[in-house]
PDB file of N, CA and C in Angstrom:
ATOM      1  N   UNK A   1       0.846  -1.179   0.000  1.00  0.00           N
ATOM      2  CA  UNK A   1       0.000   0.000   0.000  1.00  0.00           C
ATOM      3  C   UNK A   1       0.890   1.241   0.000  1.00  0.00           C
ATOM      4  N   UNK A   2       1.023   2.216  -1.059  1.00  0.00           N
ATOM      5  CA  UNK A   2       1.373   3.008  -1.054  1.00  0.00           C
ATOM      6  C   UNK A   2       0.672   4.591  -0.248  1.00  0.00           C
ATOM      7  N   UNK A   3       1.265   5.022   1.018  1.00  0.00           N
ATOM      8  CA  UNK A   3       0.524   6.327   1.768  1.00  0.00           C
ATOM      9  C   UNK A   3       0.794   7.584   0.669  1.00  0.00           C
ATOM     10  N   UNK A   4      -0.047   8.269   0.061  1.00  0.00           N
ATOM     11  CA  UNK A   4       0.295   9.142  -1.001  1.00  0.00           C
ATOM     12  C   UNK A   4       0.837  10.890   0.100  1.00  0.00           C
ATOM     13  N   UNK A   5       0.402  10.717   1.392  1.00  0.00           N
ATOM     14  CA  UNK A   5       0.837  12.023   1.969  1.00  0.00           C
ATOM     15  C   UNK A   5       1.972  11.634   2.737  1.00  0.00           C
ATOM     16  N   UNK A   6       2.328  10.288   2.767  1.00  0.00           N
ATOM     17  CA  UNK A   6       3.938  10.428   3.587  1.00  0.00           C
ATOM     18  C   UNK A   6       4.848  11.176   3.311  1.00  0.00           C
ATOM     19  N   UNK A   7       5.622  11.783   4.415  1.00  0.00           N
ATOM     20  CA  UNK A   7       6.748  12.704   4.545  1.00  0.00           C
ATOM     21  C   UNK A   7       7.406  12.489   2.815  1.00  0.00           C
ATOM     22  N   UNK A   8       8.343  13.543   2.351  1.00  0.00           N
ATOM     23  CA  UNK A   8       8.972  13.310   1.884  1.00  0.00           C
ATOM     24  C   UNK A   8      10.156  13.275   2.043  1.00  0.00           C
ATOM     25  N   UNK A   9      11.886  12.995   1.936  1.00  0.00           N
ATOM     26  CA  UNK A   9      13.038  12.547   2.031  1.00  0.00           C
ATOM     27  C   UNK A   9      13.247  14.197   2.754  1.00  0.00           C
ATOM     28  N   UNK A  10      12.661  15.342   1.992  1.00  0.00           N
ATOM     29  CA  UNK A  10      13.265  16.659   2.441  1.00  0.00           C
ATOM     30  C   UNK A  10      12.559  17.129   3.732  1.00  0.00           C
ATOM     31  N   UNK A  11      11.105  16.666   3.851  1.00  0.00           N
ATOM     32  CA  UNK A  11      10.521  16.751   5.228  1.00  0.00           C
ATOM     33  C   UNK A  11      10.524  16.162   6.094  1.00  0.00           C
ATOM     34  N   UNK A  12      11.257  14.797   5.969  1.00  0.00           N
ATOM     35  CA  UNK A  12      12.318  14.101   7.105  1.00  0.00           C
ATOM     36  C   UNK A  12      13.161  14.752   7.763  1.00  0.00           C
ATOM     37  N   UNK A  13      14.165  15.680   6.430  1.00  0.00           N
ATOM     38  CA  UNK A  13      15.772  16.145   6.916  1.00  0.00           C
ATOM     39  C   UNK A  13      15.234  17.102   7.535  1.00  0.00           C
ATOM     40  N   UNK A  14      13.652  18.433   7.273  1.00  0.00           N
ATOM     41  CA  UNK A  14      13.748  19.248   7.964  1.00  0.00           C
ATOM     42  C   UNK A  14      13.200  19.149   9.757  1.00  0.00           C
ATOM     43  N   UNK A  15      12.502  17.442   9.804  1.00  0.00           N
ATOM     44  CA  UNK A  15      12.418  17.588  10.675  1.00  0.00           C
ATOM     45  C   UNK A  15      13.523  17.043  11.772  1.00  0.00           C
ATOM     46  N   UNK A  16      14.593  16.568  11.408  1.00  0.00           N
ATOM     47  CA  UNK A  16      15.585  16.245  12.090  1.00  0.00           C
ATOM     48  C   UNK A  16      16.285  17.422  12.539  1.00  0.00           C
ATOM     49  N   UNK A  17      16.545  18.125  11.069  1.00  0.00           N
ATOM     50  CA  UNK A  17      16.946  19.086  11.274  1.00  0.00           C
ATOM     51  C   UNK A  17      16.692  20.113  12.495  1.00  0.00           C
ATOM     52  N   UNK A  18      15.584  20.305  12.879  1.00  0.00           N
ATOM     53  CA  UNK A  18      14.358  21.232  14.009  1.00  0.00           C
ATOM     54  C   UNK A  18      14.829  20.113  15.039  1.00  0.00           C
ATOM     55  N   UNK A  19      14.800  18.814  15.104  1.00  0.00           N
ATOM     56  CA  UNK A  19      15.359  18.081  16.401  1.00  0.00           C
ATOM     57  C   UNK A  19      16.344  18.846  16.531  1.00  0.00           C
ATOM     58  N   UNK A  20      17.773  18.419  16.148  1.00  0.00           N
ATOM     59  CA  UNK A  20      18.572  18.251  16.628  1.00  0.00           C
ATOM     60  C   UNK A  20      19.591  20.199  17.248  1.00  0.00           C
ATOM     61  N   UNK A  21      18.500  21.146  16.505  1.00  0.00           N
ATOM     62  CA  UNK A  21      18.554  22.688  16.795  1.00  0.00           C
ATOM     63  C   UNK A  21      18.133  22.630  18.134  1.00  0.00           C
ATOM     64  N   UNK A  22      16.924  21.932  17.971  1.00  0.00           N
ATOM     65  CA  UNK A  22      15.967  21.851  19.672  1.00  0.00           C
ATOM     66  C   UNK A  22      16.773  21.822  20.761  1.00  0.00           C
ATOM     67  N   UNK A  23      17.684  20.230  20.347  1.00  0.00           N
ATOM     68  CA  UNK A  23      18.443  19.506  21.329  1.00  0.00           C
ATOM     69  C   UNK A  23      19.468  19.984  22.170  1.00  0.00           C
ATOM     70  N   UNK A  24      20.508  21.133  20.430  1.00  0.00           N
ATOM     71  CA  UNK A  24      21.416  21.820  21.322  1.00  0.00           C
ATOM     72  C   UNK A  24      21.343  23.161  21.896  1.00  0.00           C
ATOM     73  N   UNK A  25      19.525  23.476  21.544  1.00  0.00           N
ATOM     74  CA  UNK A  25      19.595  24.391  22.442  1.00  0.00           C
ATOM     75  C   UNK A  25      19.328  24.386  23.651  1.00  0.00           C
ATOM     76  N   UNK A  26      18.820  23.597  24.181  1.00  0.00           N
ATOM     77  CA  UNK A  26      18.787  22.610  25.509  1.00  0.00           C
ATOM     78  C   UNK A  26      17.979  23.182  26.661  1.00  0.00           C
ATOM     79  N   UNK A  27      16.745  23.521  26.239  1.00  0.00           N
ATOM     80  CA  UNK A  27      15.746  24.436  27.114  1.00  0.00           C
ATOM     81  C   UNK A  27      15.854  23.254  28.272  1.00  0.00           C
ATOM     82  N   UNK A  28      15.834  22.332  28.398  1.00  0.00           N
ATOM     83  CA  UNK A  28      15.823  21.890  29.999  1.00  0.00           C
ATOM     84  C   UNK A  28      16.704  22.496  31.026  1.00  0.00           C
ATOM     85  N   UNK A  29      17.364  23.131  30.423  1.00  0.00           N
ATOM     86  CA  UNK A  29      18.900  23.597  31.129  1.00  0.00           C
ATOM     87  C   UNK A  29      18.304  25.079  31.893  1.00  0.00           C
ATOM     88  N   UNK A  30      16.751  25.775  31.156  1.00  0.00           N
ATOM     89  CA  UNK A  30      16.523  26.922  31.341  1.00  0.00           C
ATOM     90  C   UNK A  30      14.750  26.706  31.866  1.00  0.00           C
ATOM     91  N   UNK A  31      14.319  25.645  31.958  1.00  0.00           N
ATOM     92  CA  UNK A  31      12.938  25.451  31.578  1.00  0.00           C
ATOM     93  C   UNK A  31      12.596  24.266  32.673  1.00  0.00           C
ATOM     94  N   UNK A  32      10.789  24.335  33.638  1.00  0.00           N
ATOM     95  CA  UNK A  32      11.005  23.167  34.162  1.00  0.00           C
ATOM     96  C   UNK A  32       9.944  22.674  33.334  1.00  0.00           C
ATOM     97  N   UNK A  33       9.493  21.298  33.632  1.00  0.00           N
ATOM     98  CA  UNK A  33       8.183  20.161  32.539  1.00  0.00           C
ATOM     99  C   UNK A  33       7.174  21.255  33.019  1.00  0.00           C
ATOM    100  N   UNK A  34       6.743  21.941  34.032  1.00  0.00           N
ATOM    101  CA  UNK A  34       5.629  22.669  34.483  1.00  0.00           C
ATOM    102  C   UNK A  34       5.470  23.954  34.021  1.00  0.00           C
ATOM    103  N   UNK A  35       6.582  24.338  33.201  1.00  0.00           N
ATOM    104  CA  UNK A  35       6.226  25.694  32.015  1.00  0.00           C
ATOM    105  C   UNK A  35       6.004  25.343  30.862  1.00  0.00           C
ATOM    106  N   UNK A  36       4.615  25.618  30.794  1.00  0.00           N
ATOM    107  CA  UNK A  36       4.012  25.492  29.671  1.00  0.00           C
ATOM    108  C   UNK A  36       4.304  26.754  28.563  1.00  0.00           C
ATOM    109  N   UNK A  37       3.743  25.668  27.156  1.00  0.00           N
ATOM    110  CA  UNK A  37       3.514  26.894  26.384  1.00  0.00           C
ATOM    111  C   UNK A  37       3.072  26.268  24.777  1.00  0.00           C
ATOM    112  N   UNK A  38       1.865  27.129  24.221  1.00  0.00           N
ATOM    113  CA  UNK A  38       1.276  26.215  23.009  1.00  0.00           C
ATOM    114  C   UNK A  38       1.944  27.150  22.409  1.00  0.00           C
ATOM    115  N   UNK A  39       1.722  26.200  20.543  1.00  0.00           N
ATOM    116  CA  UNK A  39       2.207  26.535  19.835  1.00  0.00           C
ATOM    117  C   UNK A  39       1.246  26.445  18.548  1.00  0.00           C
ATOM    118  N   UNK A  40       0.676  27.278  17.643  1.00  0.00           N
ATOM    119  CA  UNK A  40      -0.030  26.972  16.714  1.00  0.00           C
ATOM    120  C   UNK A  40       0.267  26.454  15.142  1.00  0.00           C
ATOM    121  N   UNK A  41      -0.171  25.114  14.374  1.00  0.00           N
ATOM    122  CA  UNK A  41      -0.612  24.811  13.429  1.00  0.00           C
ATOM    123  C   UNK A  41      -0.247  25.559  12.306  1.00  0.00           C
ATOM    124  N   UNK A  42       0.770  26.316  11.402  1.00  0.00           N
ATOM    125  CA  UNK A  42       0.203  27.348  10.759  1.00  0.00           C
ATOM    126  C   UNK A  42      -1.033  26.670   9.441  1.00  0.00           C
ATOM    127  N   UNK A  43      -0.575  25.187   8.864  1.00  0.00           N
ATOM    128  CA  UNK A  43      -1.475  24.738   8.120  1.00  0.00           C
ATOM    129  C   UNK A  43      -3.080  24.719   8.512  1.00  0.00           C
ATOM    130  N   UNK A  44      -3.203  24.101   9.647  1.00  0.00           N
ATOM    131  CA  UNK A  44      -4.703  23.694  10.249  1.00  0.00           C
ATOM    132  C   UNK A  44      -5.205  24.971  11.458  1.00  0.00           C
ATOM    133  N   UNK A  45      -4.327  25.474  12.038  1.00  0.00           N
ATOM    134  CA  UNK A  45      -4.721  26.334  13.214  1.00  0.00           C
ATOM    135  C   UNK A  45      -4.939  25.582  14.423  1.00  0.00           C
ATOM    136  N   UNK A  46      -4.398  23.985  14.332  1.00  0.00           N
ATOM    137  CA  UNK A  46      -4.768  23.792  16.083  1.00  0.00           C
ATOM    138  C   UNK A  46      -3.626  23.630  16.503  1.00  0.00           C
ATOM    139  N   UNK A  47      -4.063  23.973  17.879  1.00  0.00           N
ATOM    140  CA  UNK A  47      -3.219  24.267  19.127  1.00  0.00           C
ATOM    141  C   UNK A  47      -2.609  22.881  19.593  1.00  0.00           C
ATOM    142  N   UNK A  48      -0.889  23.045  19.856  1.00  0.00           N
ATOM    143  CA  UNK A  48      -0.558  21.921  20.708  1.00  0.00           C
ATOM    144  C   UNK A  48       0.135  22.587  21.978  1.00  0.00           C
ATOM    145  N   UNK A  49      -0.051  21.464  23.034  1.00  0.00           N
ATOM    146  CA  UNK A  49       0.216  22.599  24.314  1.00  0.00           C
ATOM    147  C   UNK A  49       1.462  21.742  24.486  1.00  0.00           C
ATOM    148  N   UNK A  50       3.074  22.569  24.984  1.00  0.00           N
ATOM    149  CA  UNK A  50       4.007  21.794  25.068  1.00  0.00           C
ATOM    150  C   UNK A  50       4.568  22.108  26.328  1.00  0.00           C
ATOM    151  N   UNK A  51       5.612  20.809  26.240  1.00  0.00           N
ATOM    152  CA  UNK A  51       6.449  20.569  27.947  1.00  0.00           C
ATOM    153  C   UNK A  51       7.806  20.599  27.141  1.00  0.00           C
ATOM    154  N   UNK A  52       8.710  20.898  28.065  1.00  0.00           N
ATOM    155  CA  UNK A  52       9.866  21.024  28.050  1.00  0.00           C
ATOM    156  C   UNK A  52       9.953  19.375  28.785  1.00  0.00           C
ATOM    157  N   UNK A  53      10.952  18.459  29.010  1.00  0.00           N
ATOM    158  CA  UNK A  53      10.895  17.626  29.947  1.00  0.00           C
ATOM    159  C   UNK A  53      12.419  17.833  29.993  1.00  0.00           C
ATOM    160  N   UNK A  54      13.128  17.045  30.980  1.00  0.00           N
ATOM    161  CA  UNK A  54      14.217  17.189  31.708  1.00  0.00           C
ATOM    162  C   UNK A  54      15.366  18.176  32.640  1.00  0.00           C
ATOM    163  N   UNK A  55      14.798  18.877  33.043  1.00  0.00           N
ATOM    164  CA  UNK A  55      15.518  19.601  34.324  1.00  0.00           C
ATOM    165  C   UNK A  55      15.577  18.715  34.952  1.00  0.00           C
ATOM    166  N   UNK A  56      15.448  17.586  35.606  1.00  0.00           N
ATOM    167  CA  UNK A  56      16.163  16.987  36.537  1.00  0.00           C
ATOM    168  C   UNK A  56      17.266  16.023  35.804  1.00  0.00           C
ATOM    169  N   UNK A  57      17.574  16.118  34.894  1.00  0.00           N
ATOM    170  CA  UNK A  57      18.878  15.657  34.115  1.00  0.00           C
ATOM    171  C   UNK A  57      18.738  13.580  33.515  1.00  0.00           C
ATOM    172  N   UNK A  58      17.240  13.307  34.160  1.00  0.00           N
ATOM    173  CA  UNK A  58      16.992  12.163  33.866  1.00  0.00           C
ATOM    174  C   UNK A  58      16.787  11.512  31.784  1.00  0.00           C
ATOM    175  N   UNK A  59      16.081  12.353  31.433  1.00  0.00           N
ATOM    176  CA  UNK A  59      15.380  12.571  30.159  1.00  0.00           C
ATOM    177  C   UNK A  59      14.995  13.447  29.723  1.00  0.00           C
ATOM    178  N   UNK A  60      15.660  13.618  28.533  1.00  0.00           N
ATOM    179  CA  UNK A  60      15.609  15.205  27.968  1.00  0.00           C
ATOM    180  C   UNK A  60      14.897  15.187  26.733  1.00  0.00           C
ATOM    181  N   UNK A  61      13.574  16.157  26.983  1.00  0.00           N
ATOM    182  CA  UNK A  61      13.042  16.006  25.189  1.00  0.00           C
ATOM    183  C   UNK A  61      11.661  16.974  25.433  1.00  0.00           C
ATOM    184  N   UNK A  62      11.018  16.710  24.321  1.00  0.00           N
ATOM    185  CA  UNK A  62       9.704  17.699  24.026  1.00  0.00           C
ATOM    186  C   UNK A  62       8.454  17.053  23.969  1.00  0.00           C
ATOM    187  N   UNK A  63       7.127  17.298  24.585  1.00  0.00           N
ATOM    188  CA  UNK A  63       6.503  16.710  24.165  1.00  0.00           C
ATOM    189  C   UNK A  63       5.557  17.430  24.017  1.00  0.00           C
ATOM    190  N   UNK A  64       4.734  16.997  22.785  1.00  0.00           N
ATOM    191  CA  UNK A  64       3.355  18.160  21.996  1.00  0.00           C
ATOM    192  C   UNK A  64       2.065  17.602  22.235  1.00  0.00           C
ATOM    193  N   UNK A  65       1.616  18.249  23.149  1.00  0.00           N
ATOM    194  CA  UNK A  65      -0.200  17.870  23.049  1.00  0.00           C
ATOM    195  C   UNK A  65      -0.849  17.885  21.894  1.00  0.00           C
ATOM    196  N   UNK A  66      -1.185  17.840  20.822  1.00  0.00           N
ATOM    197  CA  UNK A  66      -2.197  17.960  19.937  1.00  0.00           C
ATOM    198  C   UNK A  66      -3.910  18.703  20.449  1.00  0.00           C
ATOM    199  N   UNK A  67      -4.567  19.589  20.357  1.00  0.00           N
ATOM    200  CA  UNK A  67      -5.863  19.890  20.094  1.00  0.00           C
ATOM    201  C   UNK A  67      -6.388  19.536  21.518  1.00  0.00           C
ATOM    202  N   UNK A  68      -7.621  19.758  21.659  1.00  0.00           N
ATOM    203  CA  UNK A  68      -8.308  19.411  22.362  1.00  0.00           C
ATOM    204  C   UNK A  68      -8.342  18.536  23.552  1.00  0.00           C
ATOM    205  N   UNK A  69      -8.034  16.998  22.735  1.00  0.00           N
ATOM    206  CA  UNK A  69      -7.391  15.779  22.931  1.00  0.00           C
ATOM    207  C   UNK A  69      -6.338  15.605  24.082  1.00  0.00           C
ATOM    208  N   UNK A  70      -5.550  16.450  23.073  1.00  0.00           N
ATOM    209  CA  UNK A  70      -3.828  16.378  23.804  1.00  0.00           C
ATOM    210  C   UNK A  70      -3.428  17.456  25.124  1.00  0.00           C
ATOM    211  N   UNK A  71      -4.569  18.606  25.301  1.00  0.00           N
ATOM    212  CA  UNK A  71      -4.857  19.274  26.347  1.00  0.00           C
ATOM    213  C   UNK A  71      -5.801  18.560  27.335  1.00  0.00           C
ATOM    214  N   UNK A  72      -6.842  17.956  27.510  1.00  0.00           N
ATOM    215  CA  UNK A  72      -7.257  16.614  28.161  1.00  0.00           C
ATOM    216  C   UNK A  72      -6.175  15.857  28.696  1.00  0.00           C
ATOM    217  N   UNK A  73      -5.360  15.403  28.005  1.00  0.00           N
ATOM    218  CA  UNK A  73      -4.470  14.438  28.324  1.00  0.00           C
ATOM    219  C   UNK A  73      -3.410  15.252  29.067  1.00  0.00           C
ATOM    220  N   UNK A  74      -2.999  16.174  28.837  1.00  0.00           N
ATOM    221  CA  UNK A  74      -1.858  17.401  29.659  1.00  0.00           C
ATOM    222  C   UNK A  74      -2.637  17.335  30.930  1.00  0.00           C
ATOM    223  N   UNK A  75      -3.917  18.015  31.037  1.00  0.00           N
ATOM    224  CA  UNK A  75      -4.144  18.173  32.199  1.00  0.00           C
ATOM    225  C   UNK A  75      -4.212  16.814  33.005  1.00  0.00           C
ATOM    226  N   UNK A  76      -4.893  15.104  32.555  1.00  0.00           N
ATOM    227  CA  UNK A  76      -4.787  14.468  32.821  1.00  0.00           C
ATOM    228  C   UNK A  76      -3.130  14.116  33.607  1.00  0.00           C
ATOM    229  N   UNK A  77      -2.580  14.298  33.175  1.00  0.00           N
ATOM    230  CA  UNK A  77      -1.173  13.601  33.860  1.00  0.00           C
ATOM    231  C   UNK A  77      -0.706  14.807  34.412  1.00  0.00           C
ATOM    232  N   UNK A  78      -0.909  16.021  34.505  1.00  0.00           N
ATOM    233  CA  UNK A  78      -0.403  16.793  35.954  1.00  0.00           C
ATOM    234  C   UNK A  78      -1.392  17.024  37.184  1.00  0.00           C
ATOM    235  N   UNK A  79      -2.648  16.418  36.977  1.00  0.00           N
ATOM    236  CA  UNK A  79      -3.002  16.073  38.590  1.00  0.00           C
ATOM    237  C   UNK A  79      -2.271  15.340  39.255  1.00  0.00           C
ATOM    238  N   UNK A  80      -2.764  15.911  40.206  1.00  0.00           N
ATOM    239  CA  UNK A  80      -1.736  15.589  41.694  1.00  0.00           C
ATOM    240  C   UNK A  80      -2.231  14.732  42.601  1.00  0.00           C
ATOM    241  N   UNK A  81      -3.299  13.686  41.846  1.00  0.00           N
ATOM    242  CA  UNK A  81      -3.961  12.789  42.799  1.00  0.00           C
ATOM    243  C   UNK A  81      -3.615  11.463  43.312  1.00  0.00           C
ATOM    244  N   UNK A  82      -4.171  10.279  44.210  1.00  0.00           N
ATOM    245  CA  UNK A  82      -3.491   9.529  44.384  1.00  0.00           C
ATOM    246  C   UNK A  82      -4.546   8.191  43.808  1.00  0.00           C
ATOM    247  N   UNK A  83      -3.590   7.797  42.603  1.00  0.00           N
ATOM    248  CA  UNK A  83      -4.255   6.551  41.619  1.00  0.00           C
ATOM    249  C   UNK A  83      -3.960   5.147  42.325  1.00  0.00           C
ATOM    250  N   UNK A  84      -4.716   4.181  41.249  1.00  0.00           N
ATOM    251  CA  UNK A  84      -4.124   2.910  41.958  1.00  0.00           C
ATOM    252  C   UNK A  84      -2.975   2.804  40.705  1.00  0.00           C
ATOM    253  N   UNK A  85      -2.206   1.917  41.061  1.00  0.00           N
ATOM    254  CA  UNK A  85      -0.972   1.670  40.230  1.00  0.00           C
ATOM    255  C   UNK A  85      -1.693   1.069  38.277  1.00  0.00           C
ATOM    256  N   UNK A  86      -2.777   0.852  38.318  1.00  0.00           N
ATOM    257  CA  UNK A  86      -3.388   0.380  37.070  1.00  0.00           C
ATOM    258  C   UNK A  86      -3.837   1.873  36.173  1.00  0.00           C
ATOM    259  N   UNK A  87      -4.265   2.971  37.062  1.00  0.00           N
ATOM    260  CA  UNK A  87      -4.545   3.914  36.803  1.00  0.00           C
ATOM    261  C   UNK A  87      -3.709   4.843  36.488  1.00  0.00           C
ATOM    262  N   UNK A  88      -2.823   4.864  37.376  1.00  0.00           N
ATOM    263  CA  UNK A  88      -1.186   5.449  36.974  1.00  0.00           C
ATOM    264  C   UNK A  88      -0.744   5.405  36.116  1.00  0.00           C
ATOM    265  N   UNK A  89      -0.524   3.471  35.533  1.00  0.00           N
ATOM    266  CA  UNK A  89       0.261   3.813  34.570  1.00  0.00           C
ATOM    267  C   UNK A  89      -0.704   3.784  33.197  1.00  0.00           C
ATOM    268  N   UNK A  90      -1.594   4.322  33.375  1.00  0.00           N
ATOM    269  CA  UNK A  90      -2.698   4.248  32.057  1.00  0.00           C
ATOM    270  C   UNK A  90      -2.186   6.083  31.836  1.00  0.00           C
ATOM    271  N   UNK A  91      -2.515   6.764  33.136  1.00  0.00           N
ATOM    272  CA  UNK A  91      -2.418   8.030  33.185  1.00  0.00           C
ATOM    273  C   UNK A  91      -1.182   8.284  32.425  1.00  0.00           C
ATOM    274  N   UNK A  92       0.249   7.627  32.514  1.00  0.00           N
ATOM    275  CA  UNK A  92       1.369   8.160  32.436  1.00  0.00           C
ATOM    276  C   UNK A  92       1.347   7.628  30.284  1.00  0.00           C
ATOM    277  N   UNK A  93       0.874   5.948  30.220  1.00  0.00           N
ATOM    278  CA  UNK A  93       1.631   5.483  28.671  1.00  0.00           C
ATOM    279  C   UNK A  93      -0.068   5.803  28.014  1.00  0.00           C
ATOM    280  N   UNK A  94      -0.631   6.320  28.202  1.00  0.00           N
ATOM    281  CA  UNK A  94      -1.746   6.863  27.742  1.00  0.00           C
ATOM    282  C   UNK A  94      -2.332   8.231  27.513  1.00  0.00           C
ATOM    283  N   UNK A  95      -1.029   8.697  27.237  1.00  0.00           N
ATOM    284  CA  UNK A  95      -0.632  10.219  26.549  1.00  0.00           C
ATOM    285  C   UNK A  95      -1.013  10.500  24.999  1.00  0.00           C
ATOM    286  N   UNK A  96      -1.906  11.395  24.781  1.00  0.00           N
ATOM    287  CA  UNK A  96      -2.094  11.692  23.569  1.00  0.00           C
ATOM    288  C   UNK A  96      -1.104  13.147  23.184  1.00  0.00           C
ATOM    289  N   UNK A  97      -0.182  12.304  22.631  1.00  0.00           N
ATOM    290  CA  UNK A  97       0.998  13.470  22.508  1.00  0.00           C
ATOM    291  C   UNK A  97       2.149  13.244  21.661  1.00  0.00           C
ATOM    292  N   UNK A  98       2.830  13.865  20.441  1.00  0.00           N
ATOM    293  CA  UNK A  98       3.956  13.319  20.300  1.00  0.00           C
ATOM    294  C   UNK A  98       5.138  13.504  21.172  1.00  0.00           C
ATOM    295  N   UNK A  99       5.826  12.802  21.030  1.00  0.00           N
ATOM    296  CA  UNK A  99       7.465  13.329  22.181  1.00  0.00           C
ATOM    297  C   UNK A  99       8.290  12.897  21.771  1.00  0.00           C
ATOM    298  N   UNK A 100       9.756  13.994  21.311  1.00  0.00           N
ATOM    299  CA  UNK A 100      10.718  13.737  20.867  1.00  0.00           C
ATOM    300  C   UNK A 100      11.954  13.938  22.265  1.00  0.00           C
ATOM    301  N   UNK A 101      12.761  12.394  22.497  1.00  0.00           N
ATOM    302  CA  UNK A 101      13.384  12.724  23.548  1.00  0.00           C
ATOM    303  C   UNK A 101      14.655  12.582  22.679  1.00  0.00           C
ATOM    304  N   UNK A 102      15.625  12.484  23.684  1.00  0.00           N
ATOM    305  CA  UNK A 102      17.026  12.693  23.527  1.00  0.00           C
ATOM    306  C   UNK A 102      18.197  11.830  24.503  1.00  0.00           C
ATOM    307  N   UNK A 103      18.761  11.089  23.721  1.00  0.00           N
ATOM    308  CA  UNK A 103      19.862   9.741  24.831  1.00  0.00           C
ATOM    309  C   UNK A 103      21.074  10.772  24.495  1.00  0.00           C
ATOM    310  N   UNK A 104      21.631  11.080  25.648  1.00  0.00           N
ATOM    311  CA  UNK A 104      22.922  10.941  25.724  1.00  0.00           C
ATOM    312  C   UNK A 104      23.549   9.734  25.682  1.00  0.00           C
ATOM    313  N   UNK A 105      25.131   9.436  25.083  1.00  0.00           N
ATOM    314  CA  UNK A 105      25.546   8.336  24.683  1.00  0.00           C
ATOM    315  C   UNK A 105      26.931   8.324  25.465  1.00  0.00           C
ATOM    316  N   UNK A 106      26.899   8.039  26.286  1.00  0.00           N
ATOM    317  CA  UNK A 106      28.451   8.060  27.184  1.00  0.00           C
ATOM    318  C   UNK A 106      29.413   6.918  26.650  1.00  0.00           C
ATOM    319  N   UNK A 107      30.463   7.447  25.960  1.00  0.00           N
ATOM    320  CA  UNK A 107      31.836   6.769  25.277  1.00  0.00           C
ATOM    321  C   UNK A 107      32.938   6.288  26.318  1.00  0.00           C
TER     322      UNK A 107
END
């Protein structure tokens, strides 16, 4: 089956490209996961609401709420309530969101 809107070879490189700018500019270094901030669509106009993740030096990367959806799900995983462990981890791998992280590679 051929997808007729898959990326093309140059909208791959530009999105690596936008990674790896992201990476060394290294907003965790300046930013905690709890400063928010959306960003708009210019094609469609919807809103994704984003996190910085790693100030505590564990995992470093970005992750984008999508719409409606993906703001549901933001607010979902920063309550501060107390789940059962089934609920937890639904709350945590049941993110409607993309997220681009980042491995450091120690030589």
């Amino acid at each position: 089956m051929i997808i007729s809107d898959a990326p093309s070879l140059g909208e791959w490189k530009a999105l690596y490209d936008a990674a790896i700018e992201f990476r060394n500019l290294a907003p965790w270094q300046w930013m905690y996961d709890d400063a928010l901030f959306a960003i708009e669509d210019p094609d469609t106009g919807q809103i994704g609401y984003c996190s910085v993740m790693g100030a505590l030096g564990e995992f470093h990367g970005l992750a984008v709420f999508p719409g409606e959806a993906g703001w549901r799900s933001l607010h979902r995983l920063m309550q501060d309530n107390e789940l059962s462990s089934a609920a937890e981890e639904e709350r945590v791998y049941g993110q409607f969101a993309l997220i681009a992280s980042f491995v450091c590679l120690i030589t």
